[in-house]
Protein backbone atom coordinates (compact mmCIF):
# COMPACT_ATOMS: atom_id res chain seq x y z
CA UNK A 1 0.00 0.00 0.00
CA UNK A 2 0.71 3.66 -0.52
CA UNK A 3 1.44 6.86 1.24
CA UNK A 4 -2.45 7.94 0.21
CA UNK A 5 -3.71 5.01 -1.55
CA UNK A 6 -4.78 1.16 0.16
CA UNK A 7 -6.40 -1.36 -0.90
CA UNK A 8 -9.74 0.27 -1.67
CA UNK A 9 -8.42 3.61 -3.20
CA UNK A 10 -7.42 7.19 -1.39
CA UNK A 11 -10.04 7.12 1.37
CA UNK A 12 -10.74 9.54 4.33
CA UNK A 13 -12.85 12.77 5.73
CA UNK A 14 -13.71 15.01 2.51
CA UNK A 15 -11.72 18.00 2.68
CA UNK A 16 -9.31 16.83 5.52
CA UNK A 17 -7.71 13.69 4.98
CA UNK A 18 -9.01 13.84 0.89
CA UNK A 19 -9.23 17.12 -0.34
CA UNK A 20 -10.39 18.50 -3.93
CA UNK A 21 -6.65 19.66 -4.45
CA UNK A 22 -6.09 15.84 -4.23
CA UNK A 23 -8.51 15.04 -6.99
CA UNK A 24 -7.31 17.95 -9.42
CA UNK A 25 -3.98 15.80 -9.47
CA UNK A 26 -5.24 12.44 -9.67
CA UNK A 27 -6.75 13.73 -12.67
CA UNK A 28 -4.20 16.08 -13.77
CA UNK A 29 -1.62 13.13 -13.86
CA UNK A 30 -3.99 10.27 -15.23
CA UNK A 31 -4.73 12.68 -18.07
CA UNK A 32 -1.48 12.81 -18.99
CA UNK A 33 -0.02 9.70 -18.25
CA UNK A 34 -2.27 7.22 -20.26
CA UNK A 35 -2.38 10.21 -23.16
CA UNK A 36 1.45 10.20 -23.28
CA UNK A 37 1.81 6.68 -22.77
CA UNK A 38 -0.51 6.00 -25.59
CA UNK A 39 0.38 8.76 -27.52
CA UNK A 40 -3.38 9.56 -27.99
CA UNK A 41 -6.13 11.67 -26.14
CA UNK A 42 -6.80 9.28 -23.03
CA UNK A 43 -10.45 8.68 -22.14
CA UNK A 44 -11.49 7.95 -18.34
CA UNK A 45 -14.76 7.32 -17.44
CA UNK A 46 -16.12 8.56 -13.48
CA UNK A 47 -18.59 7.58 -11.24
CA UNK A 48 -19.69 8.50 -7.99
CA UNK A 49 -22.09 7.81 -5.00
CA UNK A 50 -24.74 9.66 -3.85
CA UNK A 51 -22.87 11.63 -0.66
CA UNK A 52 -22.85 15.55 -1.09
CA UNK A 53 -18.86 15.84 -1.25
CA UNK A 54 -18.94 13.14 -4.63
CA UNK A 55 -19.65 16.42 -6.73
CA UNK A 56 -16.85 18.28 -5.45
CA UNK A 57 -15.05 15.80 -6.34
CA UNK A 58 -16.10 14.57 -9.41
CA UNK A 59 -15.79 17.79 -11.15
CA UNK A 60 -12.31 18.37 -9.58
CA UNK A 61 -11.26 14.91 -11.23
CA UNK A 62 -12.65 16.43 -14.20
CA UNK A 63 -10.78 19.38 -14.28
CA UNK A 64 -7.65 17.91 -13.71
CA UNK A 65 -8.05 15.47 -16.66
CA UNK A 66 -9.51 17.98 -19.02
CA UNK A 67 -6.50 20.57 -17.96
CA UNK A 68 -3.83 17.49 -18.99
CA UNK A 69 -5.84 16.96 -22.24
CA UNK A 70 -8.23 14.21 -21.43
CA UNK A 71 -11.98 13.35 -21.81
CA UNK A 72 -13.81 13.01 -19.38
CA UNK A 73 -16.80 10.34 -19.80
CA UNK A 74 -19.77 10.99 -16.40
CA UNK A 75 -21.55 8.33 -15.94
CA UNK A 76 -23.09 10.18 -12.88
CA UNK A 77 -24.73 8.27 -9.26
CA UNK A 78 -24.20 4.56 -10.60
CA UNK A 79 -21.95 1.47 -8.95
CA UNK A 80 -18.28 0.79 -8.61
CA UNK A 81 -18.83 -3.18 -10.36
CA UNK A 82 -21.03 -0.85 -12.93
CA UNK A 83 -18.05 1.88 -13.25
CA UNK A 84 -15.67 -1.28 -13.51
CA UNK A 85 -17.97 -2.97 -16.80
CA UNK A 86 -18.04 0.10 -18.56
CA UNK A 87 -14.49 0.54 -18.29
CA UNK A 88 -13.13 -2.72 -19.59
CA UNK A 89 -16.42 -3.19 -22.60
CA UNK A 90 -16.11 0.43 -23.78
CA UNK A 91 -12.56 0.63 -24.23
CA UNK A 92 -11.56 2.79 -21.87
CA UNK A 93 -8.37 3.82 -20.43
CA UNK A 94 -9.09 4.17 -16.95
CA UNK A 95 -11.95 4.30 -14.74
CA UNK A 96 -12.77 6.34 -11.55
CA UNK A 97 -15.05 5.31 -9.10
CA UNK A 98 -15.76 8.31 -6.08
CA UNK A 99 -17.11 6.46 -3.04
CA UNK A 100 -15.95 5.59 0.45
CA UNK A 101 -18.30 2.38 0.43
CA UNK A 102 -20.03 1.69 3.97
CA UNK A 103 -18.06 4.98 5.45
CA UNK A 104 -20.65 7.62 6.65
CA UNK A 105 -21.30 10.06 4.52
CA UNK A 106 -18.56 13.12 5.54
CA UNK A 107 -15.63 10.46 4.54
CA UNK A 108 -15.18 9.62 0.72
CA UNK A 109 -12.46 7.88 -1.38
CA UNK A 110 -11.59 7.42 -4.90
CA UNK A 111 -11.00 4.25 -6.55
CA UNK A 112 -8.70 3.93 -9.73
CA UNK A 113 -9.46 0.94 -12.14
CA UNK A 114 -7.10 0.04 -14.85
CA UNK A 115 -8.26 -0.57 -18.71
CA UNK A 116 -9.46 -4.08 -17.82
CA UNK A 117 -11.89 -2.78 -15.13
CA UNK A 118 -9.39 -4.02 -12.59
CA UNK A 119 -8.21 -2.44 -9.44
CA UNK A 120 -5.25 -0.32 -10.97
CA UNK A 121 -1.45 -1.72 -10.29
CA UNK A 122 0.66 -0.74 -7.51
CA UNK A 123 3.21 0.49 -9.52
CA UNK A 124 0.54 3.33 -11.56
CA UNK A 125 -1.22 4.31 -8.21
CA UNK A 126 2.95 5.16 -6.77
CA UNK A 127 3.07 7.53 -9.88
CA UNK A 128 0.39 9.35 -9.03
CA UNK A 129 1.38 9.73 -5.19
CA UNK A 130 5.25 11.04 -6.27
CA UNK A 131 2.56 14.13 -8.45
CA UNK A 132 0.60 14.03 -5.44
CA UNK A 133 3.70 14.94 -3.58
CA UNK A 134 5.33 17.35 -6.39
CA UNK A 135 8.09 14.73 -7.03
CA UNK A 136 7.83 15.27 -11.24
CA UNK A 137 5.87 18.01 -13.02
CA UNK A 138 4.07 17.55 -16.18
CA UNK A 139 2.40 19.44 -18.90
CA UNK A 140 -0.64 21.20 -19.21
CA UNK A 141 -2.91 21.03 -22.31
CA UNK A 142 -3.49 23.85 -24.25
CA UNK A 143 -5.19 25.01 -27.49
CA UNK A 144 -6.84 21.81 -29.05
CA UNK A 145 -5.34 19.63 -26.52
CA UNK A 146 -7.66 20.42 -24.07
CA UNK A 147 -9.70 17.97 -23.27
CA UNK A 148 -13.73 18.16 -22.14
CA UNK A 149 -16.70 16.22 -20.69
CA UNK A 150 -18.82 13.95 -22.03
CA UNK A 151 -22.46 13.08 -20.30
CA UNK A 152 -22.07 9.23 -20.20
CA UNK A 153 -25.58 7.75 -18.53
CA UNK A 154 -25.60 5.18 -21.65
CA UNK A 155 -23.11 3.46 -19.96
CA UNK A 156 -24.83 2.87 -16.90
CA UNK A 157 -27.80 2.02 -18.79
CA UNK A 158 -25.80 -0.66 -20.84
CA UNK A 159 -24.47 -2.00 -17.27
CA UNK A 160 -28.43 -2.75 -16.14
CA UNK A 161 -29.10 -3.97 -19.74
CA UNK A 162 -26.17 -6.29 -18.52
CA UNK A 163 -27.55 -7.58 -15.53
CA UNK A 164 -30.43 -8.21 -16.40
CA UNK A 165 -29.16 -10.49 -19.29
CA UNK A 166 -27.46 -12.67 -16.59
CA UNK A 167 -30.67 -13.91 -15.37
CA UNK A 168 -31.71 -17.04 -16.58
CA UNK A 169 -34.84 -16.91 -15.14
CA UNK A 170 -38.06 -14.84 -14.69
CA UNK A 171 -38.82 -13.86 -11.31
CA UNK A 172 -42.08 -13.60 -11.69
CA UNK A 173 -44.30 -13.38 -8.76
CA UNK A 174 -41.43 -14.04 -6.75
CA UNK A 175 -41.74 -10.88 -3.60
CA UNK A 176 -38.12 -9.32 -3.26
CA UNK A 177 -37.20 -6.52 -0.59
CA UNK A 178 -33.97 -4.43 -1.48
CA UNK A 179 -32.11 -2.07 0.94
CA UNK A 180 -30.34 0.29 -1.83
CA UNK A 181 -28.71 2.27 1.44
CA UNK A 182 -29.55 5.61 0.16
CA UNK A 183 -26.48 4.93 -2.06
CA UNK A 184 -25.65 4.09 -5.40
CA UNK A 185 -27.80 1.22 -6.41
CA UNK A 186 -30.95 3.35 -5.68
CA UNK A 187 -31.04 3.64 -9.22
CA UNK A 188 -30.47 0.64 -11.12
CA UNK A 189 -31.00 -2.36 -9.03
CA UNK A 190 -35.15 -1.98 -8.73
CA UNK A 191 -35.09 -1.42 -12.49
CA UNK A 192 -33.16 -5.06 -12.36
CA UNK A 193 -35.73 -6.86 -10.35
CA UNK A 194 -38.43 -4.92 -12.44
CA UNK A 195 -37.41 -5.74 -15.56
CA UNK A 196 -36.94 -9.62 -14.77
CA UNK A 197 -40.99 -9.87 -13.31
CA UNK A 198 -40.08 -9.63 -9.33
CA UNK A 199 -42.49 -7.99 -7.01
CA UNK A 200 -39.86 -5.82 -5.99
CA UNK A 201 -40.03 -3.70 -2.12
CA UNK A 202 -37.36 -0.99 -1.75
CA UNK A 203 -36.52 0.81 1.33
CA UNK A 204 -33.97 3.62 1.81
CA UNK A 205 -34.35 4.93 -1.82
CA UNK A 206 -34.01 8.56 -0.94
CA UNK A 207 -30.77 9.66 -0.95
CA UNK A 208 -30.27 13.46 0.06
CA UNK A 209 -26.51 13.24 0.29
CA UNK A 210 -26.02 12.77 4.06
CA UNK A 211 -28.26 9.70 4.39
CA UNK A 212 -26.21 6.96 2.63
CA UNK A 213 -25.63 4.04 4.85
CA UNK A 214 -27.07 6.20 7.74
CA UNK A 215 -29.02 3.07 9.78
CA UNK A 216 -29.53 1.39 6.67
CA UNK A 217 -28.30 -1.13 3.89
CA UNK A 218 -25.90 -4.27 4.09
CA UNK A 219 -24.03 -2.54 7.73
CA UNK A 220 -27.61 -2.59 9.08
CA UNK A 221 -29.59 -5.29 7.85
CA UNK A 222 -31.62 -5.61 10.83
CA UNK A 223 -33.72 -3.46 8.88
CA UNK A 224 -34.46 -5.62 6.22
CA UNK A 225 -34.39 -8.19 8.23
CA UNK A 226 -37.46 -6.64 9.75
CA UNK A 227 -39.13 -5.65 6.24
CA UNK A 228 -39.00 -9.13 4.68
CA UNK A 229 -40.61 -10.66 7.86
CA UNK A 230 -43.13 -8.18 8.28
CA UNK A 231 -44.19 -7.95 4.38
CA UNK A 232 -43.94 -11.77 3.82
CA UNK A 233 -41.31 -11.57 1.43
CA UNK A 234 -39.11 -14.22 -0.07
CA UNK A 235 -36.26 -12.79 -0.01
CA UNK A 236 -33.99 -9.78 0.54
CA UNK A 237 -30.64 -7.88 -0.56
CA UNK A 238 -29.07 -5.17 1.13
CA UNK A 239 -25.94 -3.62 -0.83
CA UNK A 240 -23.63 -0.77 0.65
CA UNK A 241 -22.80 2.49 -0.54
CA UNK A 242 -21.16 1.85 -3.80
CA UNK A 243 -22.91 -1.38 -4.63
CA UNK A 244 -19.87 -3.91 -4.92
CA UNK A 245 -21.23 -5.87 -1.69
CA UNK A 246 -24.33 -7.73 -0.57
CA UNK A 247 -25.88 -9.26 2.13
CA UNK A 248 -29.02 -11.95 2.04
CA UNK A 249 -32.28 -11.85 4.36
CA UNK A 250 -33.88 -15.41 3.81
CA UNK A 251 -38.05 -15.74 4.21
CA UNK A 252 -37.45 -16.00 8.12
CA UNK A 253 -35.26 -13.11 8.22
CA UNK A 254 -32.04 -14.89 9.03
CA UNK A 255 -28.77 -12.99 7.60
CA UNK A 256 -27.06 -14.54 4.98
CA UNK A 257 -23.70 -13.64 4.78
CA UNK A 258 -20.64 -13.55 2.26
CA UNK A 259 -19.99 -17.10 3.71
CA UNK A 260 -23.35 -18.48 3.20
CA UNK A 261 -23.32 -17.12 -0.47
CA UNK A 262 -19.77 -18.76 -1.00
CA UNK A 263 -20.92 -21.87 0.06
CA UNK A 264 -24.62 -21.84 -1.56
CA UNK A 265 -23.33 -20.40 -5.01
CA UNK A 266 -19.83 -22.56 -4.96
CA UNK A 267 -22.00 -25.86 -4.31
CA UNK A 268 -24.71 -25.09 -7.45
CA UNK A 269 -21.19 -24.64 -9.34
CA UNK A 270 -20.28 -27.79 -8.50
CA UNK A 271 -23.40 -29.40 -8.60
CA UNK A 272 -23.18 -28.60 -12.59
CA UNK A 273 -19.84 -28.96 -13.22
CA UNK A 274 -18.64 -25.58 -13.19
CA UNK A 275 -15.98 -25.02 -10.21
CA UNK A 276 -13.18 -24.54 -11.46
CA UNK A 277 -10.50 -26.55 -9.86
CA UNK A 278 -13.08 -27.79 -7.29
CA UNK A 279 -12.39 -24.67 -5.23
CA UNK A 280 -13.60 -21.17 -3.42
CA UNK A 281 -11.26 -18.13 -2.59
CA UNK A 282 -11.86 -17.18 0.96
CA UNK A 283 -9.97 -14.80 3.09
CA UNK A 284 -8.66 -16.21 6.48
CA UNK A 285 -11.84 -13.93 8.19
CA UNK A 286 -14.37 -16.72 6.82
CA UNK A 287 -16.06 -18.40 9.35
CA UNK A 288 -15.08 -21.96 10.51
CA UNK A 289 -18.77 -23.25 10.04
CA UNK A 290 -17.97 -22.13 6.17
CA UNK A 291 -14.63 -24.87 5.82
CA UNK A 292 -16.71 -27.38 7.39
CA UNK A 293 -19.89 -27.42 5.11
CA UNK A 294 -17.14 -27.04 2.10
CA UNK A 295 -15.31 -30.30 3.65
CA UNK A 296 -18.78 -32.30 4.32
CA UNK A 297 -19.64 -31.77 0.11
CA UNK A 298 -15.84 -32.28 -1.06
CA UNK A 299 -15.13 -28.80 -2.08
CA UNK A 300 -11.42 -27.42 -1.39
CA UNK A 301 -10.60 -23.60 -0.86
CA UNK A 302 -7.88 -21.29 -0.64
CA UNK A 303 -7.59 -18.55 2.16
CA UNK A 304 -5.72 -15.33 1.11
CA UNK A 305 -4.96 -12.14 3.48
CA UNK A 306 -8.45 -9.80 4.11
CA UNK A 307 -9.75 -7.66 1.00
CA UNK A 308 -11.06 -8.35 -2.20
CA UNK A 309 -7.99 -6.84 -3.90
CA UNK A 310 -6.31 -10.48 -2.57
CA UNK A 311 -9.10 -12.38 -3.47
CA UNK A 312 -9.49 -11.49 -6.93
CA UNK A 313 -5.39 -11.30 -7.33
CA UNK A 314 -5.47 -15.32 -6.32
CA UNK A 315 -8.53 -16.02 -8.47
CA UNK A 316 -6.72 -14.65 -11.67
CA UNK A 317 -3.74 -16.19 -10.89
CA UNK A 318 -4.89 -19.54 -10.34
CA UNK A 319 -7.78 -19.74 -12.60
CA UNK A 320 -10.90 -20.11 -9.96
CA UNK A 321 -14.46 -18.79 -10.69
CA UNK A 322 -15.43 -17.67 -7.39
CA UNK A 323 -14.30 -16.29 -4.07
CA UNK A 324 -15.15 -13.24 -1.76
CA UNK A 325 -15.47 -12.11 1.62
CA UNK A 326 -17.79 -12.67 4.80
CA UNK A 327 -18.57 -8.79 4.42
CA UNK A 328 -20.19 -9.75 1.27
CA UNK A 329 -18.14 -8.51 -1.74
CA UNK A 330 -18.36 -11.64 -4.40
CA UNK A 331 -16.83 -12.38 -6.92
CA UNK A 332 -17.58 -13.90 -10.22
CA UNK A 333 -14.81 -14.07 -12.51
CA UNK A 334 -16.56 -15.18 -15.54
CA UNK A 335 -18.81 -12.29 -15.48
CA UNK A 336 -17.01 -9.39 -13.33
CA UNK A 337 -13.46 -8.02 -12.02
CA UNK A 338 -14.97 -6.50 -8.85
CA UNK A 339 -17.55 -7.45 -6.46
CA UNK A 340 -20.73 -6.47 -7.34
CA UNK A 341 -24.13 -6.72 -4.99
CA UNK A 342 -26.47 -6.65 -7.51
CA UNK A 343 -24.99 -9.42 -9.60
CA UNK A 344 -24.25 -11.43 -6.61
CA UNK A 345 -28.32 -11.13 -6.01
CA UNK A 346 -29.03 -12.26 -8.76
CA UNK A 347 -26.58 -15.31 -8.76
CA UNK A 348 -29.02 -16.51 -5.74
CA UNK A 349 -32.09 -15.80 -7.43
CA UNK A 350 -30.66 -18.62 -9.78
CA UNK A 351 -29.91 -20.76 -7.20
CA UNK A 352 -32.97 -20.39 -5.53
CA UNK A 353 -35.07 -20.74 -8.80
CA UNK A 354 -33.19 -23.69 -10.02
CA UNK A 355 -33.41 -25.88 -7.00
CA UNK A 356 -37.10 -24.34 -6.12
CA UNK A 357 -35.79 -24.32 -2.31
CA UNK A 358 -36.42 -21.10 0.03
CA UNK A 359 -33.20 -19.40 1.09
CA UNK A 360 -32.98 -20.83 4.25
CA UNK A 361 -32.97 -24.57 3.13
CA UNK A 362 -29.94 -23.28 0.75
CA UNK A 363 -28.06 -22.03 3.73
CA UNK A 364 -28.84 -24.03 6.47
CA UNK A 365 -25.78 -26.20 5.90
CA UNK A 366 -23.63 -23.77 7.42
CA UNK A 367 -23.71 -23.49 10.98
CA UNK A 368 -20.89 -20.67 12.23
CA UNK A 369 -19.11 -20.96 14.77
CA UNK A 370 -19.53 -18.57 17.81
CA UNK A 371 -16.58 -16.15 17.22
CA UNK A 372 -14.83 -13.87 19.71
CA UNK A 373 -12.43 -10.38 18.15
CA UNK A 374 -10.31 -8.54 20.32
CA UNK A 375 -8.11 -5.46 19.47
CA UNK A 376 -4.84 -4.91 21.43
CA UNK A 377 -2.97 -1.76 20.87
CA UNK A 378 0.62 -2.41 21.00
CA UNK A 379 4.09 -0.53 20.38
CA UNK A 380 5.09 -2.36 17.63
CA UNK A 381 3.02 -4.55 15.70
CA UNK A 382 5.64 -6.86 14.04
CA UNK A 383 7.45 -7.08 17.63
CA UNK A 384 4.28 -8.09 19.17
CA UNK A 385 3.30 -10.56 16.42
CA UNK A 386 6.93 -12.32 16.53
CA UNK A 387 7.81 -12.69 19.68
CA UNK A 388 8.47 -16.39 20.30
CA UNK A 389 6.55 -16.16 23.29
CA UNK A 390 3.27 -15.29 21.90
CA UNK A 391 3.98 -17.47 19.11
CA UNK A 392 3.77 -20.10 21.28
CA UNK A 393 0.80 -19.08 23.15
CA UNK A 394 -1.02 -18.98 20.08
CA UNK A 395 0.22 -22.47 18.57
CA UNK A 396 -0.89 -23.92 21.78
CA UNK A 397 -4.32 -22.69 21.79
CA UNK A 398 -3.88 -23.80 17.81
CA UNK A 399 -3.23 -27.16 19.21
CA UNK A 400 -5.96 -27.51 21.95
CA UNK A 401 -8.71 -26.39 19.30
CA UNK A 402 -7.86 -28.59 16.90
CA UNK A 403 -10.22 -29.50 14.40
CA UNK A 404 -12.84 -28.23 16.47
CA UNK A 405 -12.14 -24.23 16.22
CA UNK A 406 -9.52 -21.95 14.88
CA UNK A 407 -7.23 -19.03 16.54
CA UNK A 408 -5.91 -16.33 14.18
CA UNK A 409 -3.35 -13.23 15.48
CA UNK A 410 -3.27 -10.53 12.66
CA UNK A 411 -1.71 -7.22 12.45
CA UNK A 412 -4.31 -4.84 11.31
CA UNK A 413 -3.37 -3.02 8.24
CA UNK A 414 -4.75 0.83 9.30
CA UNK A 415 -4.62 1.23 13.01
CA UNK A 416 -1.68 0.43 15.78
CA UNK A 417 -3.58 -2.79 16.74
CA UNK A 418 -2.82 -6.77 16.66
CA UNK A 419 -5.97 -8.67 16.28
CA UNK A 420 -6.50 -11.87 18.36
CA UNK A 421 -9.63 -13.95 16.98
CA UNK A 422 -10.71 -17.57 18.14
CA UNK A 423 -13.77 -19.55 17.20
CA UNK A 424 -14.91 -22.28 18.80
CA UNK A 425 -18.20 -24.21 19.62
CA UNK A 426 -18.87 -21.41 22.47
CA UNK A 427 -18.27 -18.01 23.03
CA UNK A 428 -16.96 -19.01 26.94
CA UNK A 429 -14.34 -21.21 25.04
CA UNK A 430 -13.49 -17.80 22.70
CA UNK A 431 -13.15 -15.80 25.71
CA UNK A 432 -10.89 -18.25 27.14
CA UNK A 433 -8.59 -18.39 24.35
CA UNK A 434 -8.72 -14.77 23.14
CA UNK A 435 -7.73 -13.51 26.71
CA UNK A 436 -4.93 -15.86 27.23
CA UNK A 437 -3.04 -14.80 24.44
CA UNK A 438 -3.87 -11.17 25.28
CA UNK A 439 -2.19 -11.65 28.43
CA UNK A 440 0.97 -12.97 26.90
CA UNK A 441 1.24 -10.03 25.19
CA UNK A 442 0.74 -8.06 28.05
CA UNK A 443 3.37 -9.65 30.13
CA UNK A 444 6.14 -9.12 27.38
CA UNK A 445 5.40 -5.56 27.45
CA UNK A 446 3.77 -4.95 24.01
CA UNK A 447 1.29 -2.92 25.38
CA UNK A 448 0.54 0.72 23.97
């Protein structure tokens, strides 16, 4: 990661930690980079979400690209997966998503996507932090060379003409409740469900700019929980800010999380022959109760550090067809390079459809673990994690669990913080666990 840039873009308060000086020069060096590199006026395409600072910086992006010679393409309030499509089927050089995701709606973030609709490379996203920092200079446009805007809503048109192609099913009479978070799907993903015959339900469709993911969407699904119970629904979907997650409400209202959908989506795969390599991409944050319904129906799975930038990175590189995250961001290579919500909704309509089960039958195979997370602040993070002492604390908690739980000790990759996790069939048995290796740590003075 970056001096301004992690694994999900430049994110942080609008106007404090991001600033519209910021965007100007993300723009002003994209601009120029992919038009010198290609020796050609570069197009970018932008989206945004629907808080009040995505303006500001939208037309700052602008201005810096148009200033280095660059058009501009707008696709206006749409999705990052949506933002991502366009990118990679229209040919063009870069895309810009501006969103902080599930961040309240003060904070917001930019995400840079290379040509293939893929989160952009390491090496690109230094480039732009050296401008950032007035390392190199570069030249403005001037005369013809100037570049300008383009109004772009065809292409998030084209992206819901997408979706709903994916379906192969009508959902006809089938009653759907969707939690759009007051964020970018509030536009596109009842049109979806519309257009394929669903008796669609939306709640928190009125963004205002200071309302998206304020008590509402995938971070607060008790909501929907709630909504599908009360209206007799057969489902529900709640997606975050910028779309690229989801999270499942079965008929009874039970959550069902990026770890159900792994498991319920990688088993119909299966099922018909189409897992790849017999496996799922997980990060090591999956629940236990997700490894042992993959072990009881003989499918194998890789675990890679947390983020979907690490899940997708292994998928590519080892040809596998699906993987995500317990927070809900899936996957589906065949059909996307980022997560995307709505697609991952409609992946379980299939499911649902094809086997003519309710939700709940689909998921009940896996049964998670209670799971106990405690943060410790420490002095040094590495020190802490390596010291032979709590290495051994944790191996022996590792051995006492067994097959019947899991311990994991992670550094966390934004605050001063080591991470102690344990599952286990109770939460007593977590606390146990979790606390002892806390107070190794303590002892050997890593403390903060």
């Amino acid at each position: 990661m970056g001096k301004y840039f992690g694994t999900d873009g430049f994110r942080g308060e609008a106007n404090k930690n991001l600033t519209f000086e910021h965007a100007v020069k993300i723009g002003r060096f994209l601009g120029w980079y992919y038009g010198a590199r290609l020796d050609k006026k570069a197009k970018v395409v932008i989206g945004k979400d629907t808080r009040r600072s995505s303006y500001m910086f939208e037309y700052a992006l602008c201005t810096g690209l148009m200033a280095s010679g660059a058009d501009a393409y707008i696709m206006h309030v749409t999705t990052t997966p949506s933002v991502a499509y366009i990118t990679r089927v229209d040919d063009f050089d870069c895309g810009i998503m501006i969103s902080a995701s599930h961040n309240p709606f003060y904070d917001n973030g930019i995400k840079l996507l290379n040509g293939n609709g893929e989160k952009m490379d390491e090496e690109t996203i230094l480039k732009v932090e050296e401008y950032i920092d007035g390392l190199v200079e570069i030249p403005i446009a001037h005369r013809d060379g100037i570049g300008r805007t383009v109004d772009y809503v065809a292409g998030r048109n084209r992206y819901i003409g997408y979706l709903i192609s994916m379906s192969k099913y009508s959902f006809k009479n089938v009653k759907v409740g969707l939690d759009v978070a007051n964020g970018a799907a509030w536009q596109i993903a009842k049109g979806v469900f519309d257009a394929l015959g669903a008796k669609t339900y939306v709640i928190n469709d009125a963004p205002n700019g200071y309302n998206i993911n304020t008590d509402c969407g995938s971070t607060h699904v008790e909501h929907l929980q709630k909504f599908v119970v009360d209206n007799g629904l057969d489902i529900g979907f709640a997606y975050d800010g910028d779309a690229d997650r989801c999270f499942c409400v079965d008929e009874k209202g039970n959550v069902i999380t990026g770890d159900h959908i792994l498991y319920i989506y990688g088993l119909y795969m299966k099922e018909r022959g189409k897992l790849m390599n017999n496996k799922v991409v997980t990060t090591v944050m999956s629940n236990f109760g997700l490894y042992k319904a993959l072990d009881k129906v003989g499918i194998e799975y890789e675990k890679t550090k947390v983020g979907d930038k690490y899940v997708y990175e292994n998928m590519v590189t080892n040809g596998h067809r699906i993987g995500g995250e317990q927070s809900g961001h899936i996957i589906f290579t065949k059909y996307a390079t980022t997560g995307d919500g709505i697609l991952t909704s409609l992946k379980l309509m299939e499911v649902m459809l094809a086997k003519e089960k309710p939700m709940s039958e689909l998921a009940a195979p896996v049964v998670f673990y209670p799971q106990v997370l405690k943060n410790v602040r420490v002095k040094s993070k590495p020190e802490a994690q390596q010291d032979p002492d709590v290495q051994k604390a944790v191996a022996d908690v590792a051995e006492v669990l067994g097959d019947t739980g899991r311990i994991l000790v992670r550094e966390s990759g934004t605050e001063p913080v080591i991470r102690v996790m344990v599952e286990a069939d109770t939460e007593e048995i977590c606390e146990k666990y979790v606390d002892q290796v806390i107070s190794v740590i303590a002892a050997k003075g890593h403390l903060a």
